[in-house]
N, C-alpha and C. Protein backbone atom coordinates (compact mmCIF):
# COMPACT_ATOMS: atom_id res chain seq x y z
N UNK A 1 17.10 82.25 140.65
CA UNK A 1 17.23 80.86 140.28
C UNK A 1 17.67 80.74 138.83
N UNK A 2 16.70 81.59 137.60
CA UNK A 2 17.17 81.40 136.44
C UNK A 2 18.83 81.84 136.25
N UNK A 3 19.35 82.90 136.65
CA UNK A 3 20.66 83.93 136.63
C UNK A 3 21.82 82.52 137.34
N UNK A 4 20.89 81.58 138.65
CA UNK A 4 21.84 81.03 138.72
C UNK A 4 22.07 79.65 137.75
N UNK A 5 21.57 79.25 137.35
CA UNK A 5 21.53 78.06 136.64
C UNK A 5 22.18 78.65 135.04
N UNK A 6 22.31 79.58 134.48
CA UNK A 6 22.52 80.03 133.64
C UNK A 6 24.25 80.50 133.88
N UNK A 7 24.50 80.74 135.59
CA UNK A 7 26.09 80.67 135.56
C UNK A 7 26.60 79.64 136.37
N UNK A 8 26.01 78.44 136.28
CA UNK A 8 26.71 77.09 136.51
C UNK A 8 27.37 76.58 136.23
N UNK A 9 27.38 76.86 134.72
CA UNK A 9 28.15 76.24 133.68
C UNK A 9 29.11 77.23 132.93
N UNK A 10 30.08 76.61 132.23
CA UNK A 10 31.04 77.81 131.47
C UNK A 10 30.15 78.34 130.12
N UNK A 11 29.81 77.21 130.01
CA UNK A 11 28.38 77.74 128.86
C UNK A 11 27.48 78.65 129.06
N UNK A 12 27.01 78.70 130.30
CA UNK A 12 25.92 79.47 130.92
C UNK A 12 27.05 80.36 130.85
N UNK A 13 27.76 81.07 132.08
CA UNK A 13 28.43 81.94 132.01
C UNK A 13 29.21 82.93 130.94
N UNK A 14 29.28 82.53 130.03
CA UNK A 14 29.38 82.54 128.55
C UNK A 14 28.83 83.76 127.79
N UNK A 15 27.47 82.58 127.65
CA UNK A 15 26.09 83.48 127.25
C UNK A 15 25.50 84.35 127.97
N UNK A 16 25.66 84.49 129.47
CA UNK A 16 25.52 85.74 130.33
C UNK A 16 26.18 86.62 129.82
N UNK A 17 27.63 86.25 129.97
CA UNK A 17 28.37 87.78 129.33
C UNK A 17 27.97 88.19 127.94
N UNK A 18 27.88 87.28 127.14
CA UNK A 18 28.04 87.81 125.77
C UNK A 18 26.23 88.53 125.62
N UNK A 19 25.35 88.19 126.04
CA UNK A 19 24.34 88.78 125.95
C UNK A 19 24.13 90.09 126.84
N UNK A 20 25.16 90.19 127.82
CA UNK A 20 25.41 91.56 128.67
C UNK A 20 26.16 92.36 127.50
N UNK A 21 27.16 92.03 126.93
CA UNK A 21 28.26 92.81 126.16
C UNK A 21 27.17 93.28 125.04
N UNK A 22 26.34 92.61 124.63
CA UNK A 22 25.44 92.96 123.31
C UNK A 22 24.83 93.85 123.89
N UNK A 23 23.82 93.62 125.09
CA UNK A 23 23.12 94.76 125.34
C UNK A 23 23.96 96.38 125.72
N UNK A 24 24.82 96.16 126.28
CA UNK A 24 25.55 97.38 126.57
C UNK A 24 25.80 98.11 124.75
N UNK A 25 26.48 97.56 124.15
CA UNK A 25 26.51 97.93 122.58
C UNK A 25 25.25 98.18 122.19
N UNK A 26 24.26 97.83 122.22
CA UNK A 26 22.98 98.40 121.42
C UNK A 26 22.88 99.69 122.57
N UNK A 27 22.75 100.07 124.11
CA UNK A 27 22.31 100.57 124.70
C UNK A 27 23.22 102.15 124.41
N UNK A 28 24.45 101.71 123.99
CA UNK A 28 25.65 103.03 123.87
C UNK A 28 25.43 103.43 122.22
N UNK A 29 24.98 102.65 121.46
CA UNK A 29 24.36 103.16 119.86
C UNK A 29 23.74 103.73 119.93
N UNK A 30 22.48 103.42 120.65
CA UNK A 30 21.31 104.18 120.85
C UNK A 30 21.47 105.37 121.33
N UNK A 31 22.16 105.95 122.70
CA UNK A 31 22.57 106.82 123.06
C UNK A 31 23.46 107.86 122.33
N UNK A 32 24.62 107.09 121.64
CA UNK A 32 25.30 107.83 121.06
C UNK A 32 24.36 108.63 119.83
N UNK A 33 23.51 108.04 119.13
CA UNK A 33 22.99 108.27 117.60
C UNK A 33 21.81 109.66 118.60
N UNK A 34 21.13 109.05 119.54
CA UNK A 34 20.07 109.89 120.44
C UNK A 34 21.01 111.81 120.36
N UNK A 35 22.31 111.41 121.02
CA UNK A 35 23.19 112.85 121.02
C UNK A 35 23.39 113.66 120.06
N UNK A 36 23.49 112.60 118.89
CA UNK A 36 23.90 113.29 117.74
C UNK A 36 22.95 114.17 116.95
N UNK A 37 21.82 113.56 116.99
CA UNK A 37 20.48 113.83 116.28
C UNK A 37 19.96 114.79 117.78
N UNK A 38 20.58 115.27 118.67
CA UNK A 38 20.24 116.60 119.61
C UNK A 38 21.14 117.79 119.33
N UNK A 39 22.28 117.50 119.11
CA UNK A 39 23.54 117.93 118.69
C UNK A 39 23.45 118.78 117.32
N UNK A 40 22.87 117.94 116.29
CA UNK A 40 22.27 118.52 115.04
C UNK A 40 21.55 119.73 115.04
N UNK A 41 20.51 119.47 115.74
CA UNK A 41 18.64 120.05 116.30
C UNK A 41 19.50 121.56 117.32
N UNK A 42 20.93 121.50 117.88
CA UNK A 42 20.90 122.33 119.14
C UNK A 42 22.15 123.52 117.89
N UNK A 43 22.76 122.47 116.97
CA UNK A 43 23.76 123.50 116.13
C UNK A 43 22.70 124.55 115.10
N UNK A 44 21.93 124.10 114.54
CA UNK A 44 21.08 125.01 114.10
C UNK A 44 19.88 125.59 114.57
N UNK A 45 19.53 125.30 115.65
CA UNK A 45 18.85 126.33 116.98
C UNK A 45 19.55 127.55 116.90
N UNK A 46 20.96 127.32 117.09
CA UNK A 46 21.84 128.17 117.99
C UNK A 46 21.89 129.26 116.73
N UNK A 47 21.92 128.51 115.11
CA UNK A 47 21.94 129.62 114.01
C UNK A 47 21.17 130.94 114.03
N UNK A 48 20.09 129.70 114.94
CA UNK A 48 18.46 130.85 114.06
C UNK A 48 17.90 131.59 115.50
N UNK A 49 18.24 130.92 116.77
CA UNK A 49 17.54 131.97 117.69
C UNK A 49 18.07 132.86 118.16
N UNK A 50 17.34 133.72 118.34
CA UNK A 50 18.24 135.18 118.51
C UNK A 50 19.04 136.10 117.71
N UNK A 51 18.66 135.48 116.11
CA UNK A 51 19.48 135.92 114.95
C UNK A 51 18.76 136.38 113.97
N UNK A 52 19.20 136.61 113.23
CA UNK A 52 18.64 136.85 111.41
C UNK A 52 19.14 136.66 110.48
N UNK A 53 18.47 136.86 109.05
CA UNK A 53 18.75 136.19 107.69
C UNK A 53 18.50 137.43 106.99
N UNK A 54 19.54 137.77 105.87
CA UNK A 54 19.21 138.69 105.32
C UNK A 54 19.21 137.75 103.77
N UNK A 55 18.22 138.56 103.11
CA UNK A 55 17.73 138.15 101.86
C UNK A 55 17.95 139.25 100.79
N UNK A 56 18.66 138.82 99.82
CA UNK A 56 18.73 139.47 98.76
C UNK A 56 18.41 139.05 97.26
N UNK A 57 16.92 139.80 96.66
CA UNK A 57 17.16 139.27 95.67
C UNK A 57 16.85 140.14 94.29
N UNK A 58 16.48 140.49 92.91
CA UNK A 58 16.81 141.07 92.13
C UNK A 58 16.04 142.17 92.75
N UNK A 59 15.07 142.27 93.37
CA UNK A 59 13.77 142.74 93.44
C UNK A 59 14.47 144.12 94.30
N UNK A 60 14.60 143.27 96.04
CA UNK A 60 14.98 143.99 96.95
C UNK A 60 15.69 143.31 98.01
N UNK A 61 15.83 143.33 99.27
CA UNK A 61 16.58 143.23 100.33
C UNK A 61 15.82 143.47 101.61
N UNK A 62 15.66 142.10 102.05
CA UNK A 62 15.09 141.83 103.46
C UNK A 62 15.70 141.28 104.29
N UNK A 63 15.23 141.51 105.72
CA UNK A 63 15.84 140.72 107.12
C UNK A 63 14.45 139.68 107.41
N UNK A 64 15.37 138.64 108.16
CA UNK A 64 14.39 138.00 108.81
C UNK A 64 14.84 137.96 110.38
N UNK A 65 14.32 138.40 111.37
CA UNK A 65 14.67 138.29 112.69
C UNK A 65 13.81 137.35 113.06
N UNK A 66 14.64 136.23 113.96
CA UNK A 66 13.88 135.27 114.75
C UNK A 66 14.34 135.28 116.05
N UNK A 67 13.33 135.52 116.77
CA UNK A 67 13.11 135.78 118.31
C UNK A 67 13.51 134.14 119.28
N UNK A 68 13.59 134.51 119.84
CA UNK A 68 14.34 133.15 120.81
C UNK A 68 12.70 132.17 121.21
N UNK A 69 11.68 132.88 121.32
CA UNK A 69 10.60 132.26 121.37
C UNK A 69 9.51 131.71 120.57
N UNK A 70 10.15 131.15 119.03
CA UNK A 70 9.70 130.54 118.15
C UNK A 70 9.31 131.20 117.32
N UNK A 71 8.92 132.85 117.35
CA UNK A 71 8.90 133.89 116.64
C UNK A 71 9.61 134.20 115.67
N UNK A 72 9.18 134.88 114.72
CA UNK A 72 9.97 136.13 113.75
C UNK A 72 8.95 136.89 112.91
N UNK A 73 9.74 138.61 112.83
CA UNK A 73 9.18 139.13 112.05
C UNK A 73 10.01 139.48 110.58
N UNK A 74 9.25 139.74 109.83
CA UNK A 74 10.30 140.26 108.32
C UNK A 74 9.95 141.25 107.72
N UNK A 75 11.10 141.80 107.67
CA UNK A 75 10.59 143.94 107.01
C UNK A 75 11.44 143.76 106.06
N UNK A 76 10.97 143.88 104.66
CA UNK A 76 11.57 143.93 103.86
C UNK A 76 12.13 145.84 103.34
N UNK A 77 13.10 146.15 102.62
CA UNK A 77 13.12 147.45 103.04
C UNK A 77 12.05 148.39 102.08
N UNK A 78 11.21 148.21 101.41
CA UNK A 78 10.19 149.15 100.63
C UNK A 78 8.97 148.90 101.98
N UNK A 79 9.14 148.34 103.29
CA UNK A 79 8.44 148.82 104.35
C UNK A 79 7.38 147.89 104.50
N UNK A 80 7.48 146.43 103.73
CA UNK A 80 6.35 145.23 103.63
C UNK A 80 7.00 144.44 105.36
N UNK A 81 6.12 144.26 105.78
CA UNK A 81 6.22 143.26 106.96
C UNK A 81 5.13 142.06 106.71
N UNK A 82 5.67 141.09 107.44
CA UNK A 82 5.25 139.82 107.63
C UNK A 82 5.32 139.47 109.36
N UNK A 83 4.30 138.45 109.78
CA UNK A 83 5.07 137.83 110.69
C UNK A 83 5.12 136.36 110.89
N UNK A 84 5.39 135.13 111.72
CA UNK A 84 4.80 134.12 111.76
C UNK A 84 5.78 133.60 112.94
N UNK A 85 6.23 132.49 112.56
CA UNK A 85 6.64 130.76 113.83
C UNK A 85 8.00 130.46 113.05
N UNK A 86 8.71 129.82 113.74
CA UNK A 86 9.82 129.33 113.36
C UNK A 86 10.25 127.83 114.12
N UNK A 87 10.57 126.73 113.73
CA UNK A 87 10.91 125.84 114.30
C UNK A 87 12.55 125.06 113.64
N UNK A 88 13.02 124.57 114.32
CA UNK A 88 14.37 123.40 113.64
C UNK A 88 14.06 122.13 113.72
N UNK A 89 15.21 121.60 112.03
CA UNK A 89 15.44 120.20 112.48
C UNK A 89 16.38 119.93 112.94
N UNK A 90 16.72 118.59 112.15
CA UNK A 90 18.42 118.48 112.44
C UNK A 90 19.38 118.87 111.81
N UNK A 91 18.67 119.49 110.10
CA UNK A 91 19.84 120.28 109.56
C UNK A 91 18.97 121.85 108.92
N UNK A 92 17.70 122.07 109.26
CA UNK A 92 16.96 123.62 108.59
C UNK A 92 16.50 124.24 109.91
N UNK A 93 16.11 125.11 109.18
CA UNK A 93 14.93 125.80 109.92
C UNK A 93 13.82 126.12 109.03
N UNK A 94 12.38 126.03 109.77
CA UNK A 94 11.50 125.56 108.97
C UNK A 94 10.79 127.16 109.73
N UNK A 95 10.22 127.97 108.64
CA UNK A 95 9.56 128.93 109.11
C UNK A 95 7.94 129.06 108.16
N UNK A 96 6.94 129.64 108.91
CA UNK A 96 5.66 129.38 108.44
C UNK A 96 4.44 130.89 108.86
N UNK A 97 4.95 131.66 107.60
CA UNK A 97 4.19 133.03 108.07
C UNK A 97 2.55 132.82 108.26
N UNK A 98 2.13 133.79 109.23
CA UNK A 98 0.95 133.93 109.37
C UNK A 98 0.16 134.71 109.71
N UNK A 99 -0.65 135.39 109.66
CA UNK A 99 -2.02 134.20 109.55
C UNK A 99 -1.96 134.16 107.81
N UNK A 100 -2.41 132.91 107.54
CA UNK A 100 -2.46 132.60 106.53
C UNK A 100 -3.60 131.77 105.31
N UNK A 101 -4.04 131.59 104.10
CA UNK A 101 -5.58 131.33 104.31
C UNK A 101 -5.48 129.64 103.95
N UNK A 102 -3.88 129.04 103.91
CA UNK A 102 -3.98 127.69 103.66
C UNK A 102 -4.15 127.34 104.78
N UNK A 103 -4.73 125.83 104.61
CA UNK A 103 -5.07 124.81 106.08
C UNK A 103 -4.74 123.43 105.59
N UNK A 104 -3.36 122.87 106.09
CA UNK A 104 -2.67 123.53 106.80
C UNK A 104 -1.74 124.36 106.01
N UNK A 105 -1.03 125.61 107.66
CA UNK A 105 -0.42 126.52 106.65
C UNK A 105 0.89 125.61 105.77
N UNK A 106 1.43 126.48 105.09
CA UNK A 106 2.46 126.59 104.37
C UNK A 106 3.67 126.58 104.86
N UNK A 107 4.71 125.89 104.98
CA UNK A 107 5.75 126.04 105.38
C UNK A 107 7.32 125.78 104.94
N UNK A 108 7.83 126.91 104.91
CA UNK A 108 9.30 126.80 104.20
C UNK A 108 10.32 126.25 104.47
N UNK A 109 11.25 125.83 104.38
CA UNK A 109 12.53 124.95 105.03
C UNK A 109 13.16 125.21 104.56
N UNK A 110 14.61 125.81 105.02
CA UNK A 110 16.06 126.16 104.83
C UNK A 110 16.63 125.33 105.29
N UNK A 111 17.77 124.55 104.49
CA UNK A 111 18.73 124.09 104.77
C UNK A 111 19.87 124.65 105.16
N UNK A 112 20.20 124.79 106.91
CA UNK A 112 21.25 125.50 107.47
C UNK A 112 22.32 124.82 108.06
N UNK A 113 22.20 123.57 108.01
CA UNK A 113 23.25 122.56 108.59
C UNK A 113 25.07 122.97 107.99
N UNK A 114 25.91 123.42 109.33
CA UNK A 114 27.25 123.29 108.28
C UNK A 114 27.36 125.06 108.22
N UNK A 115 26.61 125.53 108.16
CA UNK A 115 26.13 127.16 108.03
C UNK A 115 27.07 128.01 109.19
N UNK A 116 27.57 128.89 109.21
CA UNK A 116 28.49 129.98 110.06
C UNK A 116 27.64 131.41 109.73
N UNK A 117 27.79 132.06 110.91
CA UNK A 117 27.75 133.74 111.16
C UNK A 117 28.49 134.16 109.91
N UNK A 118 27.98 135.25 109.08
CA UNK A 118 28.59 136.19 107.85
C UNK A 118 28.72 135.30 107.03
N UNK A 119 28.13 134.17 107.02
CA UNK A 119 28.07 133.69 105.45
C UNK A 119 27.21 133.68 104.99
N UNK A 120 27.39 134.00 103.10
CA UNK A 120 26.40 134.36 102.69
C UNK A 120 26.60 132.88 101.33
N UNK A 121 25.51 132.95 100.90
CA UNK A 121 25.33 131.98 99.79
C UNK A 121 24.39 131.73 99.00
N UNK A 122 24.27 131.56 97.91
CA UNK A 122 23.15 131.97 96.75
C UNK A 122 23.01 130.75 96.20
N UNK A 123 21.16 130.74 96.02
CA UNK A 123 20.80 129.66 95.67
C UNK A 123 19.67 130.69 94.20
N UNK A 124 19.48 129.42 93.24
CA UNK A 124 18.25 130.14 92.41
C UNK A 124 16.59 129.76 92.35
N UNK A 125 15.89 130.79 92.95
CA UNK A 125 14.85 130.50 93.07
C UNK A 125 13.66 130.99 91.97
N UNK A 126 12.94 129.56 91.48
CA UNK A 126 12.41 130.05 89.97
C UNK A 126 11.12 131.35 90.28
N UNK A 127 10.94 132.00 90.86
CA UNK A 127 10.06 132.79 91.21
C UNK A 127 10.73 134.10 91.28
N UNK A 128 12.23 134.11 91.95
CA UNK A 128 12.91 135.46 92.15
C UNK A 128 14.26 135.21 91.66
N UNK A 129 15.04 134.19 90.67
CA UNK A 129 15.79 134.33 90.18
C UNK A 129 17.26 134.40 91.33
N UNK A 130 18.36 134.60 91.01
CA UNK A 130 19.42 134.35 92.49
C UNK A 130 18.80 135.08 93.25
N UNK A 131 19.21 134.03 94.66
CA UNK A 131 18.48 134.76 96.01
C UNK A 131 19.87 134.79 97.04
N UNK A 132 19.99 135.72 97.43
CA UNK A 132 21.62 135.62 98.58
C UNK A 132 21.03 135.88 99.81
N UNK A 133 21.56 134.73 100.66
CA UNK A 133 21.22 134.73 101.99
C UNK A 133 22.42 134.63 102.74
N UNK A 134 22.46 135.48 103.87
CA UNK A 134 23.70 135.74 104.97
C UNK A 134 23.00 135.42 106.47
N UNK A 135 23.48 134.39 107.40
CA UNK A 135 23.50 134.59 108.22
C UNK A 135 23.45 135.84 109.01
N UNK A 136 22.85 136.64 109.87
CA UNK A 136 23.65 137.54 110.85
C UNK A 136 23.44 137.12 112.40
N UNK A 137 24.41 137.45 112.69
CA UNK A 137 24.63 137.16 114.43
C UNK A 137 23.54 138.29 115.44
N UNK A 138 22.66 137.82 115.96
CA UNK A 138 22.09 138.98 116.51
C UNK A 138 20.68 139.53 115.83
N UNK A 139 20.14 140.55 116.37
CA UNK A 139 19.81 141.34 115.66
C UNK A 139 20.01 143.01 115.03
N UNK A 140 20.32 142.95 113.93
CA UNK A 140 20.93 143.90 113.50
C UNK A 140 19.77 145.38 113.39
N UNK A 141 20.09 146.55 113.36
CA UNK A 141 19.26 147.75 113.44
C UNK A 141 18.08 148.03 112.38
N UNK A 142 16.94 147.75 112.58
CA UNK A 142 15.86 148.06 111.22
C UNK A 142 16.21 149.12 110.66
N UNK A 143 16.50 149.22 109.39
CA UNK A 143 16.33 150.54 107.99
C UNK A 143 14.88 151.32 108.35
């Protein structure tokens, strides 16, 4: 009854469409922005699972392998291991060794968005001075 009285008129009919045309536009924004922000979350997944990070810094030279199941371990090469969790956003990966004695733990975030296999790139960290980090594809053979 309401749907028909609302296209009785050219007026009614009108405002049917134009309030159909609006909803379709908010409904394809939403969707579209929904893809993008999965799209983000699935390009740097794809960096970090099943891969590693090698770290270089004045000190020494470590890997980080992250396991496809939220995992990773890290052997640095003077034979120190770590282990903990790994998760993504839409542009890092956020990793959080453990066990650990903060509550809650501690957790690091790399910005990997934009990031490729064999690249490497140096940032300065006030604790270890330049730090060079490389993507690697895979996991590469422990030292």
């Amino acid at each position: 009854m309401y749907v028909k009285l609302m296209t009785g008129s050219k007026f009614g009919k009108f405002k049917l469409c134009t309030t159909l045309s609006l909803l379709t536009f908010v409904t394809m924004f939403v969707c579209i922005n929904t893809y993008a922000a999965d799209s983000d979350i699935d390009e740097v997944h794809k960096l970090v699972s099943g891969n590693s990070l090698r770290i270089v810094n004045y000190a020494a030279e470590s890997i980080i392998y992250f396991d496809s199941d939220g995992s990773f371990s890290h052997l640095a090469v003077q034979g120190e291991t770590s282990q903990g969790k790994w998760r993504t956003t839409k542009d890092s990966m956020c990793a959080t060794v453990l066990p650990q004695p903060h509550n809650p733990p501690k957790e690091f975030c790399l910005y990997l968005k934009g990031r490729k296999f064999g690249e490497t790139w140096s940032e300065i960290d006030e604790h270890n001075g330049e730090v060079k980090r490389t993507l690697l594809n895979g996991h590469p053979p422990q030292k």
